[in-house]
Protein backbone atom coordinates (compact mmCIF):
# COMPACT_ATOMS: atom_id res chain seq x y z
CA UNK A 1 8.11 29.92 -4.31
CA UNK A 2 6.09 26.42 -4.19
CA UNK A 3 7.62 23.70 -1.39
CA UNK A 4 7.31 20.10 -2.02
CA UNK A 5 7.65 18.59 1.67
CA UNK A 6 6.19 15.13 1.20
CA UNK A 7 4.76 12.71 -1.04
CA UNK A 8 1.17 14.09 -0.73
CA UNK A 9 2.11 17.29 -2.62
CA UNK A 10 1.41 16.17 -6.23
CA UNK A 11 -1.02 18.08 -8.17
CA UNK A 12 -2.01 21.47 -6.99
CA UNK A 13 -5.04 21.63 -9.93
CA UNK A 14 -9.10 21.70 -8.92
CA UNK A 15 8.91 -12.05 12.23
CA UNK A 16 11.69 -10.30 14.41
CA UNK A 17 10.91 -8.51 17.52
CA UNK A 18 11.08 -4.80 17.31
CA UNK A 19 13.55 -3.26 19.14
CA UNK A 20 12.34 -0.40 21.88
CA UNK A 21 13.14 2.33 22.16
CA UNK A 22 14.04 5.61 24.61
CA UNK A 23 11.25 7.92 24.56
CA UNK A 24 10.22 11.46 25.90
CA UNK A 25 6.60 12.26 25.98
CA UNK A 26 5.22 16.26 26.40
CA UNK A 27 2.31 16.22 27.58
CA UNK A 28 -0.81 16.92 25.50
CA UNK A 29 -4.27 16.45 25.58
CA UNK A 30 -4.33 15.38 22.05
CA UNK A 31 -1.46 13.48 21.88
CA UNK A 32 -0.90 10.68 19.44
CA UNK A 33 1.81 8.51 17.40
CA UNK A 34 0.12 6.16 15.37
CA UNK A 35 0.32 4.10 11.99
CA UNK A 36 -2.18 3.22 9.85
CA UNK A 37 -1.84 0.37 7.52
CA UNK A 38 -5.80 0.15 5.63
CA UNK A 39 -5.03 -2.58 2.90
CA UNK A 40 -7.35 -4.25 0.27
CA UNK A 41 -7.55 -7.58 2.64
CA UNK A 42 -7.00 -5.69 6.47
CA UNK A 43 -5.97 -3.18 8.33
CA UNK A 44 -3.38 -2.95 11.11
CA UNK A 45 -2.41 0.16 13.71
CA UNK A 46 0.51 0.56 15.25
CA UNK A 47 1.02 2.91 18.17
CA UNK A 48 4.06 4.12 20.18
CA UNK A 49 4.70 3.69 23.37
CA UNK A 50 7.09 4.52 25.63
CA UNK A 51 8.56 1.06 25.12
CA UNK A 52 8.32 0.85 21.71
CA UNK A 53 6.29 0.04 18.85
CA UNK A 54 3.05 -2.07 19.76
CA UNK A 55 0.06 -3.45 17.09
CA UNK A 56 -3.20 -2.55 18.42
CA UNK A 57 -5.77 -5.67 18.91
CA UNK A 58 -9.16 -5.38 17.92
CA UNK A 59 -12.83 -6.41 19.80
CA UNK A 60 -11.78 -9.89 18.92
CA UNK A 61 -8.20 -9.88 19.88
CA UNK A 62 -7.09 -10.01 16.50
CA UNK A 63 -4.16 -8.04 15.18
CA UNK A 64 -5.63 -7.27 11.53
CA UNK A 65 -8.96 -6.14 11.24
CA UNK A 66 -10.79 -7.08 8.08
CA UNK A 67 -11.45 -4.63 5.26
CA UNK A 68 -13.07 -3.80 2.09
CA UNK A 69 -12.33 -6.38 -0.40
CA UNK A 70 -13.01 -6.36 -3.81
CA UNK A 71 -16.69 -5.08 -4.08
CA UNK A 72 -16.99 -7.22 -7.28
CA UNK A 73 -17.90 -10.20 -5.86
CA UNK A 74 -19.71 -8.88 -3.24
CA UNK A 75 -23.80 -9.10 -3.25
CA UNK A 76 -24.37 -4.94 -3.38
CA UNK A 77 -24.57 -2.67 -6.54
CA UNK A 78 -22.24 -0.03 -7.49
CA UNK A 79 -23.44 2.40 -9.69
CA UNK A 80 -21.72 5.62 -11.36
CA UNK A 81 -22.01 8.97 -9.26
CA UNK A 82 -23.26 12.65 -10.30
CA UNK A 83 -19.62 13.21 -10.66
CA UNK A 84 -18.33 9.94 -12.57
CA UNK A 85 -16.82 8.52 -9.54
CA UNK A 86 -18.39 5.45 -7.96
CA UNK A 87 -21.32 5.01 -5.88
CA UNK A 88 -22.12 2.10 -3.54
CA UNK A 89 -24.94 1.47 -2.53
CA UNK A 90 -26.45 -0.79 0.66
CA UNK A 91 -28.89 -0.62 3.51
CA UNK A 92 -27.45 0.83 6.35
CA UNK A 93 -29.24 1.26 9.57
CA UNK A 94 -32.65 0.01 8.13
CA UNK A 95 -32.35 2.18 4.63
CA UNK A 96 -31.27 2.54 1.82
CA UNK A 97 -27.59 4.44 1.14
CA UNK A 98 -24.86 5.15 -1.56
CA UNK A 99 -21.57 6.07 -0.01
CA UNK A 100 -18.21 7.23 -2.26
CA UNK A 101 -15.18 5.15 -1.76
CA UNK A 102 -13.83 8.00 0.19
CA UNK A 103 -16.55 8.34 3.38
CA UNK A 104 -16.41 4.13 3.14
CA UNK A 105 -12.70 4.54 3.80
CA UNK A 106 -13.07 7.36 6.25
CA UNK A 107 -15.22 4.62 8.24
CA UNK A 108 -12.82 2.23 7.98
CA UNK A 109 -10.19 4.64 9.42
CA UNK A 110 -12.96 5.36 11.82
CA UNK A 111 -13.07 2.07 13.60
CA UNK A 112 -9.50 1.84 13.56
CA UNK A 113 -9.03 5.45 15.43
CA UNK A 114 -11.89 3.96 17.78
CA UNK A 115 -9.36 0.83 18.41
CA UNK A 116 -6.06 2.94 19.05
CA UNK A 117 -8.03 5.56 21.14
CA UNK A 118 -9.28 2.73 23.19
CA UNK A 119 -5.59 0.94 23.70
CA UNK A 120 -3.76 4.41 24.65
CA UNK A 121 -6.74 6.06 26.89
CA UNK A 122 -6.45 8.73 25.05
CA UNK A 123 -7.79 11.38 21.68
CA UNK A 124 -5.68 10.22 18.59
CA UNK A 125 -5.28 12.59 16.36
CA UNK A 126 -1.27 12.92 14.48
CA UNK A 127 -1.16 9.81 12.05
CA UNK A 128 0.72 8.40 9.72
CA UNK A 129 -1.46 6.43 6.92
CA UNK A 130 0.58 4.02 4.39
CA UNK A 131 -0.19 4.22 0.84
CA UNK A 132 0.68 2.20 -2.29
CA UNK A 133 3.39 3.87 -4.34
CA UNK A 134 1.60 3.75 -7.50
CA UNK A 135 -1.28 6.01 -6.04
CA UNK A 136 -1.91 9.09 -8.20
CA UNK A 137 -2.90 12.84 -6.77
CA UNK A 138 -6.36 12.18 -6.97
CA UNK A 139 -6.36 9.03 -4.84
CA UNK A 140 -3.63 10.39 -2.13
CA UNK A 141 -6.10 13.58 -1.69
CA UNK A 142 -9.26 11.10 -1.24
CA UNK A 143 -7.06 9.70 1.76
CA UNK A 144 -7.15 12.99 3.18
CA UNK A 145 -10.33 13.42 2.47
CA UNK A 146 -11.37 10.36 4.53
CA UNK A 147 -9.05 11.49 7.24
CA UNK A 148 -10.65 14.43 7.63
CA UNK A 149 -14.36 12.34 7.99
CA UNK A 150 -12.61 10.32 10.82
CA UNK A 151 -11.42 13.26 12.61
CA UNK A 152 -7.65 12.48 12.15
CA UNK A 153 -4.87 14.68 10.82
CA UNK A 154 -2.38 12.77 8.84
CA UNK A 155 1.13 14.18 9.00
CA UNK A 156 2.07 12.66 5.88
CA UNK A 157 0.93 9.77 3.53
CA UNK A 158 3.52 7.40 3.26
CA UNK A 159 4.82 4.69 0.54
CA UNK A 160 4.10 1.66 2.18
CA UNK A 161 7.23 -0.01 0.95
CA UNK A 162 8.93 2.99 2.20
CA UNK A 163 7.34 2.35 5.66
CA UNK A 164 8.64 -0.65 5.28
CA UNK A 165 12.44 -0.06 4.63
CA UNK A 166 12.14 2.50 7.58
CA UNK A 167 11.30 -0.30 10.32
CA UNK A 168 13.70 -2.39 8.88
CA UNK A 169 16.37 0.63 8.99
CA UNK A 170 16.05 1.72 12.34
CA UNK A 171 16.01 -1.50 13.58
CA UNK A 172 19.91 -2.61 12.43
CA UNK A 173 22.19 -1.50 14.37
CA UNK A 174 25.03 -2.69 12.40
CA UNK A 175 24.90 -0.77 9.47
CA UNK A 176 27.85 0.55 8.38
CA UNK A 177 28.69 4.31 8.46
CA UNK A 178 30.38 5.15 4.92
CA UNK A 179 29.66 2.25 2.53
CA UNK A 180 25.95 2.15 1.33
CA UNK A 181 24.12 -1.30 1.69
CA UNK A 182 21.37 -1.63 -1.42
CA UNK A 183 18.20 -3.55 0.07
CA UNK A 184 15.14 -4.57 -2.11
CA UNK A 185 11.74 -4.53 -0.16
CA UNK A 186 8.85 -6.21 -2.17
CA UNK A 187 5.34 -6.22 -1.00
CA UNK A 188 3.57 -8.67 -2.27
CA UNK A 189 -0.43 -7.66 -1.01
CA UNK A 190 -3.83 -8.54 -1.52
CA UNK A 191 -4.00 -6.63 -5.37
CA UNK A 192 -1.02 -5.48 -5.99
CA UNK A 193 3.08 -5.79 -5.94
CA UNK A 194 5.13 -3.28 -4.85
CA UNK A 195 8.91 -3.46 -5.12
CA UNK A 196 11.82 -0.56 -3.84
CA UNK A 197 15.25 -0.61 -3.52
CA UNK A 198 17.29 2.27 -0.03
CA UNK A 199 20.14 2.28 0.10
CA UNK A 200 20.92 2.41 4.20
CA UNK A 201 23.91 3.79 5.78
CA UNK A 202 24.01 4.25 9.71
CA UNK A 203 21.46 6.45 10.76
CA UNK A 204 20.46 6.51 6.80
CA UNK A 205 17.76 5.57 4.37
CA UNK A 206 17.61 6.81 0.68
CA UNK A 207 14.94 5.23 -1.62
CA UNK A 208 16.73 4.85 -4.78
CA UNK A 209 14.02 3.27 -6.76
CA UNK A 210 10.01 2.21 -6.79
CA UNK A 211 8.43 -0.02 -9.35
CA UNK A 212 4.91 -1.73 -9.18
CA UNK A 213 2.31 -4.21 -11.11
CA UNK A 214 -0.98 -2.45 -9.68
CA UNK A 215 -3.19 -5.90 -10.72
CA UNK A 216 -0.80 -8.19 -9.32
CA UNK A 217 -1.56 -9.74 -5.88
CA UNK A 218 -2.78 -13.26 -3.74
CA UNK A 219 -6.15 -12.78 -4.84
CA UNK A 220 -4.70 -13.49 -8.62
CA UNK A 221 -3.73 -16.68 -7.09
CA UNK A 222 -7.36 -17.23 -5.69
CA UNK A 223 -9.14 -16.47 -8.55
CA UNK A 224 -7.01 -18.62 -10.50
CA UNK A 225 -8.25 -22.01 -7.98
CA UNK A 226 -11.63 -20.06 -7.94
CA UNK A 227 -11.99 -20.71 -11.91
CA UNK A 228 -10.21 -24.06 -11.85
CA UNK A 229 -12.74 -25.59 -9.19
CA UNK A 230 -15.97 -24.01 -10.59
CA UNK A 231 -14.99 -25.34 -13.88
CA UNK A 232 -14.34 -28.52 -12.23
CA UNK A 233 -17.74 -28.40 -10.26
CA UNK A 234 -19.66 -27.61 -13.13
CA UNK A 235 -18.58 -30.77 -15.21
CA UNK A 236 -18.79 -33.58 -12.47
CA UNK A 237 -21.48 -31.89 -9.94
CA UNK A 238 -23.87 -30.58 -13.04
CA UNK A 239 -22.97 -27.00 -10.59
CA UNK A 240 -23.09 -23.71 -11.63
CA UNK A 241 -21.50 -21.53 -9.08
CA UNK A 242 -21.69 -18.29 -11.14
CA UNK A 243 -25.53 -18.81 -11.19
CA UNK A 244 -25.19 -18.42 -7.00
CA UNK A 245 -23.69 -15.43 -5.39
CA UNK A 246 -23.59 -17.57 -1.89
CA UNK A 247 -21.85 -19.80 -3.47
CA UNK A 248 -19.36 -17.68 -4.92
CA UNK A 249 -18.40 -16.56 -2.07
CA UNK A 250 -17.74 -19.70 -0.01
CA UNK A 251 -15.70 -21.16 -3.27
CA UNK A 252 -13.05 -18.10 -3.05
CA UNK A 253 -13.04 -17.97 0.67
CA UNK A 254 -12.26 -21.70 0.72
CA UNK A 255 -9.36 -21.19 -2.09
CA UNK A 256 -8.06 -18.37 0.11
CA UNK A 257 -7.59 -21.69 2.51
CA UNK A 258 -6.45 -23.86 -0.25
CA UNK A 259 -3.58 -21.65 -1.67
CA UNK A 260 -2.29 -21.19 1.99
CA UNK A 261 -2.03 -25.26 2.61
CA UNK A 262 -0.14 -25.45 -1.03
CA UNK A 263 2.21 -23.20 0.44
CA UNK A 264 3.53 -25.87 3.51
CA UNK A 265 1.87 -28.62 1.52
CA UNK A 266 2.68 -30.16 -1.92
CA UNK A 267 -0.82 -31.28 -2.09
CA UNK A 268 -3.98 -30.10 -0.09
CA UNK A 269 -7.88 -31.13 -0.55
CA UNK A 270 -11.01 -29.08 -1.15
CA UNK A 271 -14.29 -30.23 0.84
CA UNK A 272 -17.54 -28.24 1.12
CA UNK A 273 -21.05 -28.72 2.24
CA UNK A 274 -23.96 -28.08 0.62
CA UNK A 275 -22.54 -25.74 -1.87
CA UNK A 276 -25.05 -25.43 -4.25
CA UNK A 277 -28.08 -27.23 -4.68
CA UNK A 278 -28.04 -29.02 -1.49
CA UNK A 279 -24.90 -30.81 -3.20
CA UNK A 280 -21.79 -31.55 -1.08
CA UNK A 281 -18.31 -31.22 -3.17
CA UNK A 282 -14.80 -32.21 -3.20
CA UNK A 283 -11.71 -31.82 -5.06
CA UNK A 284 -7.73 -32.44 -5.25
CA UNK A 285 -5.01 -30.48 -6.93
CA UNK A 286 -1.39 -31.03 -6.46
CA UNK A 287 1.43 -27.77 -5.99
CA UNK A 288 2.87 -28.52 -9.60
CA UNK A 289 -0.54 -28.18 -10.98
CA UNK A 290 -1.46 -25.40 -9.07
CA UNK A 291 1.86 -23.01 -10.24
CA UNK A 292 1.17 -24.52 -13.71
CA UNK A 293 -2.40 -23.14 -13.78
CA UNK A 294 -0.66 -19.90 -12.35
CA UNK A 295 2.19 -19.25 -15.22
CA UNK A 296 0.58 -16.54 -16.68
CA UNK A 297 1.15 -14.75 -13.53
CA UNK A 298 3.94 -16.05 -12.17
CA UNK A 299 5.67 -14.26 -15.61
CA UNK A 300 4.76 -11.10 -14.12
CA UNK A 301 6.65 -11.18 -11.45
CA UNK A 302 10.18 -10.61 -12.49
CA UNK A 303 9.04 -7.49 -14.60
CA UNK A 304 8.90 -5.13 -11.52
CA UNK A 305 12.18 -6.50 -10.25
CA UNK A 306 13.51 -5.46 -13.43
CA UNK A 307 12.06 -2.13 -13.56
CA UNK A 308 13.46 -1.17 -10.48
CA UNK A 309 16.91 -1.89 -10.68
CA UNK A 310 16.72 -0.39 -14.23
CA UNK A 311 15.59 2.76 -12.61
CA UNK A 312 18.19 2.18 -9.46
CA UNK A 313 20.79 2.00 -11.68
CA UNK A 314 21.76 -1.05 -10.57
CA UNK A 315 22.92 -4.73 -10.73
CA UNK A 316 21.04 -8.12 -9.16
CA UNK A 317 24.61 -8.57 -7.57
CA UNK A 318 24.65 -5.25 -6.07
CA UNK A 319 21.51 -5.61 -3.32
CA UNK A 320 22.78 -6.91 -0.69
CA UNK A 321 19.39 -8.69 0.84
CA UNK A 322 15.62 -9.19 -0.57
CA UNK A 323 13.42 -8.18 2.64
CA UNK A 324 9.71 -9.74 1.48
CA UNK A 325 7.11 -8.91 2.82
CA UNK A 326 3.17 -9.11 1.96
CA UNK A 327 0.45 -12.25 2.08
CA UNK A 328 0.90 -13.29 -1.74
CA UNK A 329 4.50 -13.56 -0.81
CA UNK A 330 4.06 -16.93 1.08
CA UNK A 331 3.39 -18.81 -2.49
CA UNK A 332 6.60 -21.09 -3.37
CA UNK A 333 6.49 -20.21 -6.69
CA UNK A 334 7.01 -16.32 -6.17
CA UNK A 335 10.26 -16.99 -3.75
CA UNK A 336 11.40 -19.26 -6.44
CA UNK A 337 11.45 -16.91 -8.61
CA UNK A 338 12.85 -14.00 -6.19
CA UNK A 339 15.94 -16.14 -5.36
CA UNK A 340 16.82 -16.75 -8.79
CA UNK A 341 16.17 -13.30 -9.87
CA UNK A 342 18.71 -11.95 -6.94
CA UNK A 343 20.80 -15.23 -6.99
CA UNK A 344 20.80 -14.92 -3.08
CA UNK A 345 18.32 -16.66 -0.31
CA UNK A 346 15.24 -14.45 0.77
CA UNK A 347 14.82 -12.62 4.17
CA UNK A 348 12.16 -12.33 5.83
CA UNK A 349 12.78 -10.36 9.20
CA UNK A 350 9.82 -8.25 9.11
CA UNK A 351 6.61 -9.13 10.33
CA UNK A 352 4.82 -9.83 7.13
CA UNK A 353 1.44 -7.89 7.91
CA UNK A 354 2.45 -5.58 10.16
CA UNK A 355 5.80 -4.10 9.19
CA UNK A 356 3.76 -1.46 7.20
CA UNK A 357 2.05 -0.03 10.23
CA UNK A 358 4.56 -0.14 12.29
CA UNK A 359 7.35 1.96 9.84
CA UNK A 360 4.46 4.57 9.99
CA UNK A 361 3.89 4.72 13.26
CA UNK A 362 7.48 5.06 13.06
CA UNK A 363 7.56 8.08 11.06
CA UNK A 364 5.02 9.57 12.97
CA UNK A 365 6.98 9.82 15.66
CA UNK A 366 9.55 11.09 14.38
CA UNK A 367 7.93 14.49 12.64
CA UNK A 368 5.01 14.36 15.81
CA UNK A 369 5.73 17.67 17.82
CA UNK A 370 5.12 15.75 20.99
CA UNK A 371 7.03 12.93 20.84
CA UNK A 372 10.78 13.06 20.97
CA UNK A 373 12.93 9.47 21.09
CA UNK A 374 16.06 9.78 21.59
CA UNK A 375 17.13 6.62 19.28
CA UNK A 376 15.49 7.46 16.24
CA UNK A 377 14.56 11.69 16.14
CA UNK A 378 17.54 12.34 13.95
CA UNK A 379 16.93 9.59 11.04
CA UNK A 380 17.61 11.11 8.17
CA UNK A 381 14.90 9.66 5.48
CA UNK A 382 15.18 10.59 1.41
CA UNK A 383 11.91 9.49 -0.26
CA UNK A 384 11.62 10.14 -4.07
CA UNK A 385 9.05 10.88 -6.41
CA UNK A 386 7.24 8.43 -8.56
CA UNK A 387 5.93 10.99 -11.09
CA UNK A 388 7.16 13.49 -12.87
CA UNK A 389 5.37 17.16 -11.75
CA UNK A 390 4.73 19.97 -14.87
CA UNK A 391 3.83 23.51 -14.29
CA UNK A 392 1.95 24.98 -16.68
CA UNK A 393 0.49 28.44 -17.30
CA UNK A 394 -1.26 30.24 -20.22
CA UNK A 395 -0.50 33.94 -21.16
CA UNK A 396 -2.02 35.85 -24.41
CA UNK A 397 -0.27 38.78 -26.36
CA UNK A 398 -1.71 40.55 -29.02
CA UNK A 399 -0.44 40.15 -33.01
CA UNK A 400 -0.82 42.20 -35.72
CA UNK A 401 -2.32 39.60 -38.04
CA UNK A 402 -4.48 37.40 -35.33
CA UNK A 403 -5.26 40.09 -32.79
CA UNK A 404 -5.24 38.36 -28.86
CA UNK A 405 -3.23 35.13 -29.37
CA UNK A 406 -4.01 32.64 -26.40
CA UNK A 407 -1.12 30.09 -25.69
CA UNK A 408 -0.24 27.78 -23.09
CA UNK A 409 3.21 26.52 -22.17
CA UNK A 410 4.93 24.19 -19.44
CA UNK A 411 7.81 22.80 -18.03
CA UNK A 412 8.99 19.74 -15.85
CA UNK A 413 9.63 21.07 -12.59
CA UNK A 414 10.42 18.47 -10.65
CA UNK A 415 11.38 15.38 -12.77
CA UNK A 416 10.73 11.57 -11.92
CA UNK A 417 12.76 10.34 -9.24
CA UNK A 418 13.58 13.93 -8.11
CA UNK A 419 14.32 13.52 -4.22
CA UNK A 420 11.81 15.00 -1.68
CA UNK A 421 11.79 16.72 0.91
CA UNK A 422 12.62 19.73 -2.09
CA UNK A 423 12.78 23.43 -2.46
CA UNK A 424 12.15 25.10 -5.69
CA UNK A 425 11.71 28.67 -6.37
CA UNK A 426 9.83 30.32 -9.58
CA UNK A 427 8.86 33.58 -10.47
CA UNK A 428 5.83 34.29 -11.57
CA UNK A 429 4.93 36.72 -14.65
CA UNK A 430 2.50 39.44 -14.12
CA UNK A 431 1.02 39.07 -17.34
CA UNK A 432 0.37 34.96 -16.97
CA UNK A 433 -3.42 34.45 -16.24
CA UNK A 434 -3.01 31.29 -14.08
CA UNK A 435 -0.72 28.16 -13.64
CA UNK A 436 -0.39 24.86 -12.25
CA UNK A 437 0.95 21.66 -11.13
CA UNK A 438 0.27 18.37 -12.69
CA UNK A 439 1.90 15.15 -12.06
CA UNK A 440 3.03 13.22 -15.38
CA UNK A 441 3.33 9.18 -15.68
């Protein structure tokens, strides 16, 4: 008998205030509820207290704590591995290194277990990390893996747009008990979109649906004022920003800036010093240019929307609020196009950066075997799988024509959208040489 318990199991092959809550601690020396939130742009921890759910500040007194961004545009090589997988490579502490992405994200988990440690007083251990649905076996046990390098034990990986819905469950008290209220939670990050549909009922949450665009996100946005303004540059300043790595650099971070003034602003300005040969720059673009330069993303949008209701088996008419959520989801355009999608005006009741660490912080809490709270222990929570798992085995027989046959056979065990926690049983042949699991797109 094989158990599927949570959304790490796989592939078995080589702006609202939070509500507080009662809570009950036993004591231990390693005792720990917290939520790790390690996105593309910054990452966030949330721990529990015994009045509720707090975000952690940083040296700075920051809530979010940069991260790795896209190593692409950064001035360090990356380089292929022994084993295929990437290498990157910098000076660290006077020399020359390569790290995988794995130990670089076990640092950055590192430094964010050094922040929560240093808020409660005390050894964190018990987490709860959020992941992006769309993340395949390989990539959920490289999250482990970099766990393990920062010392923590994760007590499950969790969807982030799962974490999400679980905050904003536990949080309504008003839901009702027997008719089920269908809410869509998108995530709009850094590189990607995330969408997923619960249904809630009172002390309730089933996830009826996920859908995702993996290479949609803000930075799509940036890129797309990056290109515009060094093509702009280049004809009136005789500037080549490509040719200058510096100057890359300060051209996205200051269309970062620019997208998040066209999002108050109909219009917004672009002024730098010295960006390239000792040249100072400036520039102008107006909202309705900006979205216009942006249609071939903007189209993208809808298409996860559409996905996920598909898979929901539902109606535009039957979700009865949008919850957004995400930094790419402060662009006018993309709510635009949400409230004509659902025909209904967006809500945003979640803290947009933080709701992800905080629903795992949430969770942790909840399966933690030293934290009880009274409010919230007996939430029942349905997650569902993205991909569909196979096991497959090979046997041989002998025939009388081809002597010892070899053959290999398999079967969907758990099919896409199967619910989870689940129980299977199988029985196992003694004449089968070996089997697996796989998960299947």
């Amino acid at each position: 008998m094989f158990i599927i318990q949570n959304i790490t199991v796989l592939n078995l092959r080589p702006h609202e205030p939070f509500p507080t809550y009662q809570c009950i601690f036993i004591s231990n020396d390693k005792m720990s509820v917290v939520g790790f939130d390690i996105g593309n742009e910054s990452c966030v921890v949330a721990v529990s207290r015994q009045r509720g759910i707090g975000v952690v500040v940083n040296d700075e007194s920051k809530r979010e704590t940069p991260a790795l961004q896209d190593i692409k545009v950064f001035p360090f090589s990356v380089k292929e591995g022994p084993d295929g997988f990437p290498f990157i490579h910098v000076r660290y502490l006077g020399e020359q290194k390569s790290f995988t992405q794995t130990q670089v994200m076990g640092m950055a988990l590192s430094n964010m277990k050094k922040l929560a440690e240093k808020n409660l007083n005390a050894e964190v251990v018990d987490c709860c990390i959020g992941i992006p649905i769309y993340f395949i076996d390989l990539q959920r046990r490289a999250v482990i893996d970099a766990s393990t390098i920062a010392g923590l034990h994760p007590l499950r990986l969790m969807h982030e747009t799962t974490a999400t819905a679980l905050a904003y469950g536990i949080s309504k008290t008003d839901l009702p008990e027997n008719e089920q209220l269908n809410v869509a939670f998108v995530d709009i990050g850094h590189t990607s979109m995330q969408v997923s549909i619960a249904g809630f009922k009172k002390g309730q949450m089933k996830i009826l649906a996920h859908s995702f665009d993996r290479s949609l996100g803000g930075r799509d946005f940036d890129e797309v004022l990056f290109h515009h303004f060094a093509e702009k540059f280049k004809i009136e300043y005789k500037i080549d920003v490509f040719q200058n790595a510096r100057a890359c650099l300060r051209l996205r971070a200051a269309c970062e800036k620019l997208k998040k003034m066209l999002s108050t602003n109909p219009e917004a300005p672009i002024n730098m010093q010295r960006l390239m040969d000792d040249k100072d720059v400036g520039g102008f673009i107006k909202r309705d240019e900006f979205e216009q330069i942006s249609a071939l993303i903007l189209e993208r949008v809808k298409k996860p929307f559409e996905n996920a209701l598909l898979e929901a088996q539902l109606r535009a008419d039957n979700i009865y609020a949008v919850e957004v959520v995400g930094s790419g989801s402060r662009v006018p355009a993309v709510i635009k196009i949400l409230t004509e999608f659902f025909g209904k005006k967006l809500t945003c009741t979640m803290n947009i950066s933080e709701s992800v660490a905080k629903g795992c912080a949430l969770q942790c809490a909840i399966l933690s075997p030293t934290y009880r709270a009274r409010d919230f222990m007996l939430y029942a929570l349905q997650e569902l799988f993205l991909f569909s798992i196979a096991m497959t085995w090979h046997f041989s027989y002998q025939d009388s024509m081809y002597g010892n046959v070899e053959e290999q056979k398999s079967t969907i065990a758990f099919p896409k959208g199967n619910p989870i926690p689940c129980v299977k049983g199988t029985s196992k042949d003694q004449y089968l040489q070996d089997w697996s699991l796989q998960n299947k797109k």
